[in-house]
Protein backbone atom coordinates (compact mmCIF):
# COMPACT_ATOMS: atom_id res chain seq x y z
CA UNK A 1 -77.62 35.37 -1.17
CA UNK A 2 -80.41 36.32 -4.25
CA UNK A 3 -82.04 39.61 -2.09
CA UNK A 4 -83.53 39.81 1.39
CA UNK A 5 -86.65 38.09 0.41
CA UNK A 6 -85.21 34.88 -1.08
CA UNK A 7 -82.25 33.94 0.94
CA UNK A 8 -80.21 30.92 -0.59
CA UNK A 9 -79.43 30.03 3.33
CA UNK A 10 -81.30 30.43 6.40
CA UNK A 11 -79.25 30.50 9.76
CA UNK A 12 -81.11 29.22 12.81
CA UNK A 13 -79.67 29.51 15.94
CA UNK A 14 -79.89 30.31 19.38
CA UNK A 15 -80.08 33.48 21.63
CA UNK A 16 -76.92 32.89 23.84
CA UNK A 17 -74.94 31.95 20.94
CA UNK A 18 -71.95 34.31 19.78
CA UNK A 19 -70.88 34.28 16.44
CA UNK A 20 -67.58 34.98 15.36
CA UNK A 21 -67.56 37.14 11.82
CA UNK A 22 -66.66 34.52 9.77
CA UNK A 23 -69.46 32.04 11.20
CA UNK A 24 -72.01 32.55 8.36
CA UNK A 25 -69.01 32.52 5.65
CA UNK A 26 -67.38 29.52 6.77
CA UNK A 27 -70.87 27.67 7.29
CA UNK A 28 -71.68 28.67 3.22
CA UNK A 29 -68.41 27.73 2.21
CA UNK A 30 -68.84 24.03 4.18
CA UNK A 31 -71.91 23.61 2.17
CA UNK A 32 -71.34 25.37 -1.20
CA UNK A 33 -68.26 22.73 -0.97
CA UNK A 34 -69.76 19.18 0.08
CA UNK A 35 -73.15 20.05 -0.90
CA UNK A 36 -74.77 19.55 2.12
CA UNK A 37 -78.00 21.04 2.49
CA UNK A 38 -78.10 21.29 6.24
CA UNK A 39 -74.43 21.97 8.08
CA UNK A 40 -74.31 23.31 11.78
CA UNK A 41 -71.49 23.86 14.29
CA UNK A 42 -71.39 22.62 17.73
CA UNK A 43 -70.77 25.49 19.79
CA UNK A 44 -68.45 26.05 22.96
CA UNK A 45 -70.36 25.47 25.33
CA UNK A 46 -70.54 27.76 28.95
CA UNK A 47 -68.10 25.59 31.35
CA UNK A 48 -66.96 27.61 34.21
CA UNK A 49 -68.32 25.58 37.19
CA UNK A 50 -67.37 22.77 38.62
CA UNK A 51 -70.49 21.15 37.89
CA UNK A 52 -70.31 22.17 34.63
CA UNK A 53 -67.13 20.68 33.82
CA UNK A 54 -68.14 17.64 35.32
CA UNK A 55 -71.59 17.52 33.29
CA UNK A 56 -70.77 19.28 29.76
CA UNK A 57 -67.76 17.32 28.47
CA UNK A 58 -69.97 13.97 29.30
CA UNK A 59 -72.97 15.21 27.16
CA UNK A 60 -70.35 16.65 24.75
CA UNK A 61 -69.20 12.99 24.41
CA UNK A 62 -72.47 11.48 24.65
CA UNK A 63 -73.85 13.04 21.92
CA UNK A 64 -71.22 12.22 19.45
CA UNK A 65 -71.30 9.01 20.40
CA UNK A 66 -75.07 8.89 19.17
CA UNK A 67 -74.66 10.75 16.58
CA UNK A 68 -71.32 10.63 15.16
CA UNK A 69 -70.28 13.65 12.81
CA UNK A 70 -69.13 10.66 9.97
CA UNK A 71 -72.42 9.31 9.67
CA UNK A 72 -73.92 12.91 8.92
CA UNK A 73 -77.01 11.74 10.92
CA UNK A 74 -76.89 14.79 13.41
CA UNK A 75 -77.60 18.77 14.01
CA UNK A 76 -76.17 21.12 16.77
CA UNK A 77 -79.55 23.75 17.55
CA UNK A 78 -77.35 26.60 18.23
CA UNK A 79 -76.28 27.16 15.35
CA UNK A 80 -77.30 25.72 12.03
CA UNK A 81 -77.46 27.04 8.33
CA UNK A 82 -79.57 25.43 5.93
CA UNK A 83 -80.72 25.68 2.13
CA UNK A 84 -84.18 27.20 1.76
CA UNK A 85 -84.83 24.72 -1.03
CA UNK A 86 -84.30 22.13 1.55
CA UNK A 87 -86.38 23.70 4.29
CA UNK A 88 -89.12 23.83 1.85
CA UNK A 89 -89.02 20.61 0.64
CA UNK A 90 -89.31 18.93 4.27
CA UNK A 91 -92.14 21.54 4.61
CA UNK A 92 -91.14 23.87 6.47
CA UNK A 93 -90.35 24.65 10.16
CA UNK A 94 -93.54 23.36 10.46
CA UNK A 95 -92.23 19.59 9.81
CA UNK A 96 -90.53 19.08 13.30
CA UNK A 97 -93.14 21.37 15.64
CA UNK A 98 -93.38 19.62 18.90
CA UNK A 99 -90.06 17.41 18.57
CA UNK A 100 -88.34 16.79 21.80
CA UNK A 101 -84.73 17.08 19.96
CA UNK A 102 -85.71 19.40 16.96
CA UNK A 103 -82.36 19.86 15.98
CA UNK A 104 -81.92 16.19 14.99
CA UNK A 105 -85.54 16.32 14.12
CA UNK A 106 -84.50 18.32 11.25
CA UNK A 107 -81.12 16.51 10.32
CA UNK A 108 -82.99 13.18 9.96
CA UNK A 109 -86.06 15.04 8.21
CA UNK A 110 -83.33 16.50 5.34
CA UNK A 111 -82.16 13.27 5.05
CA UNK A 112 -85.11 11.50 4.56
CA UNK A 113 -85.98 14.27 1.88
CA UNK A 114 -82.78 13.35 0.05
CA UNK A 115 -80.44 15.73 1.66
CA UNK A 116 -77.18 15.84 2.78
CA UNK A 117 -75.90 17.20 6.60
CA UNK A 118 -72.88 18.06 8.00
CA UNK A 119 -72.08 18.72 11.83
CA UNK A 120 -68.79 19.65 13.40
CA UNK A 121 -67.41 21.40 16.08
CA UNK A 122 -66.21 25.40 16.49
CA UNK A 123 -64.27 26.89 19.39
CA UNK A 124 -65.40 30.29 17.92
CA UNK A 125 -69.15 29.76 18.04
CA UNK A 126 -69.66 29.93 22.04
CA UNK A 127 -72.42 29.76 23.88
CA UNK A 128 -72.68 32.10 26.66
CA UNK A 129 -75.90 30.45 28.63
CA UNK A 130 -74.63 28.91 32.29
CA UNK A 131 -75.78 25.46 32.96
CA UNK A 132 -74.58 25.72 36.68
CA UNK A 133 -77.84 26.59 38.04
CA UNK A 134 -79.65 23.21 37.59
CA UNK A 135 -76.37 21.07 37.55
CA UNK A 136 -75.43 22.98 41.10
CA UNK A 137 -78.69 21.46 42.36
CA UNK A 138 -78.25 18.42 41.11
CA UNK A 139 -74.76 18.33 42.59
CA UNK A 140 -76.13 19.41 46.05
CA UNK A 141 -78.42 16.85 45.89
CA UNK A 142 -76.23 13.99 44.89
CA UNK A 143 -74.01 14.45 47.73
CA UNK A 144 -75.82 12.66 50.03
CA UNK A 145 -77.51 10.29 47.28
CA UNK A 146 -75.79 6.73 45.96
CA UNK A 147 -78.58 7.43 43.30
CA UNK A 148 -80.89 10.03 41.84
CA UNK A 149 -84.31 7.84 42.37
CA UNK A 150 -87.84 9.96 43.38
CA UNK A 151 -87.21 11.15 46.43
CA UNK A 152 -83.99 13.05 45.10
CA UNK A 153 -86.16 14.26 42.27
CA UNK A 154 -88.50 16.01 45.13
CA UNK A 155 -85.37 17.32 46.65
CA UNK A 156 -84.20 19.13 43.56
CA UNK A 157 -87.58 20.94 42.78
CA UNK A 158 -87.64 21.46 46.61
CA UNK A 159 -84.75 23.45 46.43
CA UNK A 160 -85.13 25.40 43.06
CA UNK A 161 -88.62 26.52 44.45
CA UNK A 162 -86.87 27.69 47.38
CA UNK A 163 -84.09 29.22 45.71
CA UNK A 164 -85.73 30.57 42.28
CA UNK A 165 -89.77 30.83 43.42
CA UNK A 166 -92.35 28.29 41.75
CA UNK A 167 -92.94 30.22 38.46
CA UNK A 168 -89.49 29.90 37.45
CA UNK A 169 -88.90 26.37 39.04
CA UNK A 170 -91.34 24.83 36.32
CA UNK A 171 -88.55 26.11 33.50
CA UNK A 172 -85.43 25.55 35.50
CA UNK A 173 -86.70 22.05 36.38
CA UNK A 174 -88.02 21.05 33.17
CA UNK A 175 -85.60 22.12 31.06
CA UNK A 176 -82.64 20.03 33.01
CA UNK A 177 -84.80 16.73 33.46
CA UNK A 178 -85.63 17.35 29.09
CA UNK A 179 -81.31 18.16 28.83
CA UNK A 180 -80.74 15.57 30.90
CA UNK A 181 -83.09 12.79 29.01
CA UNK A 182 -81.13 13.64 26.02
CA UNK A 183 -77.83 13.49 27.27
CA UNK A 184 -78.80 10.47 28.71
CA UNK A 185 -79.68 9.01 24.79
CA UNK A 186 -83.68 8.67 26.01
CA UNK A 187 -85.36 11.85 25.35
CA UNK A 188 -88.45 10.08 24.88
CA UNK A 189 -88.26 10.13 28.70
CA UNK A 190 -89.20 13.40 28.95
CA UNK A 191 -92.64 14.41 29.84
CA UNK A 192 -93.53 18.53 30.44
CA UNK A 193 -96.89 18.02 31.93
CA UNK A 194 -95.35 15.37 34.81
CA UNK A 195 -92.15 17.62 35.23
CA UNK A 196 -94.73 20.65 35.77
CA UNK A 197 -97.13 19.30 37.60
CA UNK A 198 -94.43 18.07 40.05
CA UNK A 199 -93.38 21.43 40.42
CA UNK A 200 -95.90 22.41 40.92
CA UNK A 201 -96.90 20.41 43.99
CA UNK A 202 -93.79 20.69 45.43
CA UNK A 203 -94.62 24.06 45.32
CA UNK A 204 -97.83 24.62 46.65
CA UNK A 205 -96.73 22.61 49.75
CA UNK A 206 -93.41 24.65 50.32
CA UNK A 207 -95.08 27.63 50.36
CA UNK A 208 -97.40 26.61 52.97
CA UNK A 209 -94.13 25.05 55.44
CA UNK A 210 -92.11 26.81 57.48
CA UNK A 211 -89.00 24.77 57.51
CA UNK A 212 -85.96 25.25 55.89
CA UNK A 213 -84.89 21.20 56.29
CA UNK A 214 -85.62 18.80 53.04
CA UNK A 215 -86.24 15.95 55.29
CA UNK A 216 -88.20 17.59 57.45
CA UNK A 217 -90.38 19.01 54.95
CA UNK A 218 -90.27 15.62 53.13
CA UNK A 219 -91.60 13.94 56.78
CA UNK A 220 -94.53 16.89 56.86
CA UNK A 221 -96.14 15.90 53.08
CA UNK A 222 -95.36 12.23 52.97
CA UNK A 223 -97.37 11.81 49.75
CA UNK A 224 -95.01 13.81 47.53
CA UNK A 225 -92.83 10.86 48.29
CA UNK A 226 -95.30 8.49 45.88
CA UNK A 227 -94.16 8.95 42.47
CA UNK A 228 -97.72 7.56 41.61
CA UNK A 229 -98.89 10.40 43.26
CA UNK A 230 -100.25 11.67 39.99
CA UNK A 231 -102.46 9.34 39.57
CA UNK A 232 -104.35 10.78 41.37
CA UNK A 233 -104.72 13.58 39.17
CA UNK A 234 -104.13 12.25 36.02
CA UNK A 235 -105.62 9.25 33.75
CA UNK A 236 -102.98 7.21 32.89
CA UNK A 237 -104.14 7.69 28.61
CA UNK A 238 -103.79 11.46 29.64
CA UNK A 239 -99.85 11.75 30.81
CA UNK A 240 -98.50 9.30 28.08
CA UNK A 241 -100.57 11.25 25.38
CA UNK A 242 -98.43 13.62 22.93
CA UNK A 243 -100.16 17.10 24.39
CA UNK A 244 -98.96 15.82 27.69
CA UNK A 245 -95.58 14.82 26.51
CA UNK A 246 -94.78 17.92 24.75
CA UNK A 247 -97.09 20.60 26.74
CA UNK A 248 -99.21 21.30 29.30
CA UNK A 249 -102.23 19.27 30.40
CA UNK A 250 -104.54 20.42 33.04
CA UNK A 251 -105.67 17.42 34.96
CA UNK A 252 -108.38 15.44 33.96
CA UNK A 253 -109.66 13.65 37.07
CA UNK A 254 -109.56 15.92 40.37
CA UNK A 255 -108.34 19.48 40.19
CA UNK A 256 -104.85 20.22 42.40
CA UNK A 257 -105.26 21.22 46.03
CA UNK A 258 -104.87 24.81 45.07
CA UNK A 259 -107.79 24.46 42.43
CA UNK A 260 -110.30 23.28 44.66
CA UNK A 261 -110.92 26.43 46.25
């Protein structure tokens, strides 16, 4: 490093992640070494649960399978260290605002600018986050599903609104369908305003029922059961736009029940 002001590196990286002491050092000396302008660590990630150890080592896999450490095509979020020259020259943080998978955003936007990456794995970079929460749902739904179709979708957000209350629903929800999507190889999949707006329903109508019973409440609000449900809502244009993909869009037809008031 020059002085505070004009690092050489910049380390990005995420809140739950620990860092052993020689993290930074051994991440400067990867790329002082190859020349790589962009080198990250795949952390250890939280796998206590028995969800979790059924879930994590198949997105572990999955993602090295799509992006294969050889090729130098990929970046690990939680923990990356990158030249400033090269953040600059891709323009910035800027450059990859409103990417689904920023971290590879940012690998393939290096690349493109002539740069080199690097990606491996570290047992000593953890991250501390639990996954169980959504994957426990998911679990408890699947145990009575051959497949995770609509219905099973409803029966998830059913029970995080239940368990966690609506507000916090939208972000538990949305962030497993977006982890899942990219597990899955298809995070183009993903879209915030329908994974809200379900949520959203869902919970409007469970706060108004009494029951405790998913197929019971399922029987009371039959409609929830239409995945085309937001059509009514939404214009078709609207939910496949970019805003809608990547944020929140009000609807643009007929408010929600709740609005109407």
């Amino acid at each position: 490093m020059r002085h505070a002001g004009s690092p050489d590196y910049l380390l990005l990286t995420d809140a739950d992640i620990v860092h052993a002491p020689e993290n930074v050092a051994g991440l400067v000396g990867r790329a002082e070494r190859g020349g790589y302008d962009l080198v990250s660590y795949m952390a250890t990630l939280h796998c206590q649960s028995a969800a979790e150890r059924t879930l994590i080592p198949a997105f572990v896999f999955f993602f090295f399978l799509l992006y294969p450490p050889k090729w130098g095509t990929g970046a690990a979020g939680g923990c990356m260290l990158i030249r400033r020259a090269a953040l600059e020259r891709i323009g910035g943080i800027a450059a990859i605002r409103g990417e689904l998978i920023d971290d590879c955003a940012l690998a393939a936007a290096v690349r493109h600018s002539g740069g080199k990456v690097w990606l491996g794995l570290s047992r000593e970079t953890l991250s501390i986050r639990p996954y169980r929460t959504f994957a426990e749902l998911m679990a408890q739904v699947m145990a009575k599903a051959e497949r995770f179709g609509h219905r099973q979708h409803v029966h998830l957000t059913w029970l995080a609104v239940r368990q966690h209350g609506a507000a916090a629903a939208i972000k538990l929800v949305s962030d497993g369908i977006q982890r899942t999507a990219r597990y899955q190889g298809a995070p183009q999949k993903y879209n915030a305003t329908v994974s809200r707006a379900w949520v959203e329903l869902v919970g409007h109508h469970a706060a108004a029922s009494g029951t405790a019973d998913f197929d019971a409440f399922a029987s009371q609000h039959p409609a929830l059961l239409d995945k085309r449900l937001l059509a009514r809502f939404y214009r078709p244009a609207t939910l496949s736009s970019r805003p809608a993909r990547t944020g929140w869009v009000e609807p643009d037809l007929t408010p929600f029940p709740w609005q109407q008031r």
